[in-house]
Structure formats: structure tokens, C-alpha cells
N, C-alpha and C. Protein backbone atom coordinates (compact mmCIF):
# COMPACT_ATOMS: atom_id res chain seq x y z
N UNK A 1 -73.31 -50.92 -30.01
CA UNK A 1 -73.95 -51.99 -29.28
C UNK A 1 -73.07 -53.25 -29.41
N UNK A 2 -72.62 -53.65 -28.44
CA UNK A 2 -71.95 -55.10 -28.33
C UNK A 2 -72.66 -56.10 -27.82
N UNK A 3 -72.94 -56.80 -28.82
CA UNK A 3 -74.02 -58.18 -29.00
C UNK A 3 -73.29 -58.94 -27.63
N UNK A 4 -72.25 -59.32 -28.20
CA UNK A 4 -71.90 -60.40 -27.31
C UNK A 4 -72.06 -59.97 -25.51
N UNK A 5 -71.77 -58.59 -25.51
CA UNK A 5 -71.95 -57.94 -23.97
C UNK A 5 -73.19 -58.25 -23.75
N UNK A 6 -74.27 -57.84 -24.56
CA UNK A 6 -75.60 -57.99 -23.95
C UNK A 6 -76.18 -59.50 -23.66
N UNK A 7 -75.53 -60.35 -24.96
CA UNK A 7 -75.63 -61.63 -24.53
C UNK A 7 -74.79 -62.07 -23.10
N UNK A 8 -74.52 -61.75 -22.87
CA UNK A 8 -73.91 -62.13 -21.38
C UNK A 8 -74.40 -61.54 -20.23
N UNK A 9 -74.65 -60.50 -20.27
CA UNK A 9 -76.10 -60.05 -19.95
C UNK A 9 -77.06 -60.98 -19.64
N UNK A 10 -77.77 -61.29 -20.71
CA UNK A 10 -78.61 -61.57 -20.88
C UNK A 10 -78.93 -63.02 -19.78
N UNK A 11 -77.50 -63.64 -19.43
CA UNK A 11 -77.26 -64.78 -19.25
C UNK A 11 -77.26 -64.80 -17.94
N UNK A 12 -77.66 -63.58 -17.17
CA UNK A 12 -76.99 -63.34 -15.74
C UNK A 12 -75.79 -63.31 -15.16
N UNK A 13 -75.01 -62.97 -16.40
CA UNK A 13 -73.44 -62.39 -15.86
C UNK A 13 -73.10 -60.92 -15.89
N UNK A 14 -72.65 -60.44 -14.74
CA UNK A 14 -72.77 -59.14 -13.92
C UNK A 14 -72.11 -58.04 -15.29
N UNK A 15 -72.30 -56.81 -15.33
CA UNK A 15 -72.19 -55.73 -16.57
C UNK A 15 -71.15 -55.81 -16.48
N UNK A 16 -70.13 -55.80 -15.27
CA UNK A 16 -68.59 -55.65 -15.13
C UNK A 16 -67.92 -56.53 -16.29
N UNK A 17 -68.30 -57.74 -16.54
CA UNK A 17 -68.05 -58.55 -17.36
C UNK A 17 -67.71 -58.22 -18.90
N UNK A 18 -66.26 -58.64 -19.10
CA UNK A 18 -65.89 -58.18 -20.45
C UNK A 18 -66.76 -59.26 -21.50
N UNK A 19 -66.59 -58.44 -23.09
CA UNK A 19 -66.72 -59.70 -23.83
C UNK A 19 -66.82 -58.89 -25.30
N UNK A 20 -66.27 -59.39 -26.04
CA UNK A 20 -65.64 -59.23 -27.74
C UNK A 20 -66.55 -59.80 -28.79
N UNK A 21 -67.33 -59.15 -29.72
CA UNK A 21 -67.85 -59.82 -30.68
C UNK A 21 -67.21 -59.89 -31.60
N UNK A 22 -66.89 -60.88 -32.51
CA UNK A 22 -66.43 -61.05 -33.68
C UNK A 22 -66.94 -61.04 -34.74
N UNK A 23 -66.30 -60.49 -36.00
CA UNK A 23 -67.53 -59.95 -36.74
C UNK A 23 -67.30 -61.44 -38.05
N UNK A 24 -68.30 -62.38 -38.23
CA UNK A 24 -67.92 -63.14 -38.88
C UNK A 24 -67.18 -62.78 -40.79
N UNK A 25 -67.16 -61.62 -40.86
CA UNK A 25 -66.30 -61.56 -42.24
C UNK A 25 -64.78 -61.69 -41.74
N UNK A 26 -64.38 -62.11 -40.61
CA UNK A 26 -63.15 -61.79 -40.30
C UNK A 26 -62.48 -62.50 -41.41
N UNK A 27 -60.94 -62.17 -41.70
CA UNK A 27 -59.93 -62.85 -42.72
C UNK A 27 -60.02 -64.50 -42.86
N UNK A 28 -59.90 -64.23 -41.67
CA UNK A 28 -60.00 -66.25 -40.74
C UNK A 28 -60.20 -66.25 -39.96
N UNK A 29 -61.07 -67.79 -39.87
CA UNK A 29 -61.44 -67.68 -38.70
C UNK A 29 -60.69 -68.57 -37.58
N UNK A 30 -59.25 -68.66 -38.05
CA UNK A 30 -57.99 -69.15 -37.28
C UNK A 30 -57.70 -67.32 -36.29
N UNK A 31 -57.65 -66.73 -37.31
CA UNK A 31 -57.37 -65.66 -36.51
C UNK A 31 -58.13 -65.13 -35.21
N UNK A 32 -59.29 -65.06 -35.99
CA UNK A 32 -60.61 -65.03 -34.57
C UNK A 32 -60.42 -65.73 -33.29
N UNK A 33 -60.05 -67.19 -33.81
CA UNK A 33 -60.37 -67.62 -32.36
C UNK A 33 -58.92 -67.40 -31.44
N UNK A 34 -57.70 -67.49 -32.28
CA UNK A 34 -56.32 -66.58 -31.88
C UNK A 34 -56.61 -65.76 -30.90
N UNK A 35 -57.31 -64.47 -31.51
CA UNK A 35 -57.54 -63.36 -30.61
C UNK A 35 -58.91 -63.92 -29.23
N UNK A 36 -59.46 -64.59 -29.43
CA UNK A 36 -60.13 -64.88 -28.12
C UNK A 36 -59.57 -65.38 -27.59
N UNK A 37 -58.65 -66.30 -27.78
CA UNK A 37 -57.88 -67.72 -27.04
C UNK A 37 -57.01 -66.07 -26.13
N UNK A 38 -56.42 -65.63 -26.93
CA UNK A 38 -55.28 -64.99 -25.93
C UNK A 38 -56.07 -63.15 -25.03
N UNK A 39 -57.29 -63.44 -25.49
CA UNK A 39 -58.34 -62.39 -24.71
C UNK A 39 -58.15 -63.28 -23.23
N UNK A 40 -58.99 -64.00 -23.52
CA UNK A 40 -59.33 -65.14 -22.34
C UNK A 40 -57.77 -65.14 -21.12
N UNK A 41 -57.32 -65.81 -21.99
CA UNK A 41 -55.67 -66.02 -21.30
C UNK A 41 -55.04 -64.69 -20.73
N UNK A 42 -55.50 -63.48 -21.52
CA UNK A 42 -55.15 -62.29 -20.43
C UNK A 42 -56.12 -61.46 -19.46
N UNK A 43 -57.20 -62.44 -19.04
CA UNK A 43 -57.82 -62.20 -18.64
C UNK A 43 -57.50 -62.90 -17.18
N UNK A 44 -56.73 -64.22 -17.01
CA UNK A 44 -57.09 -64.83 -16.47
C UNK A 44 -56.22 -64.68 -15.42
């Protein structure tokens, strides 16, 4: 189950719609937002 998918969902944005949960034990949370910043950016 991907939280963040259903939250977007939830929000009225169409299923096609990607989206990444992060699991807050990550190493850092420099890294986390790293990997969204350049999700986003290859998304775009």
C-alpha cells in the first residue's frame, strides 16, 4: 500500500499519477528530499 498514492487520491488527482512515500527512518532527511527534488525534476 502506498500512502502517499492514496493520498493523492484522495485529493482528486487521477490514479495515473505517480507518487513516492518516504519512510521517515530514512539516513537523512537531506537525502529524502534529494531523491524527491530529482523524482519531480524527472518527471517534468
Amino acid at each position: 500500500m502506498n500512502v502517499a498514492h492514496l493520498g493523492a487520491i484522495a485529493t482528486g488527482l487521477p490514479v495515473e499519477v505517480s507518487a513516492q512515500t518516504i519512510d521517515r527512518q530514512f539516513a537523512s532527511s537531506l537525502v529524502a528530499i534529494a531523491t524527491a527534488a530529482k523524482l519531480v525534476t524527472a518527471d517534468a
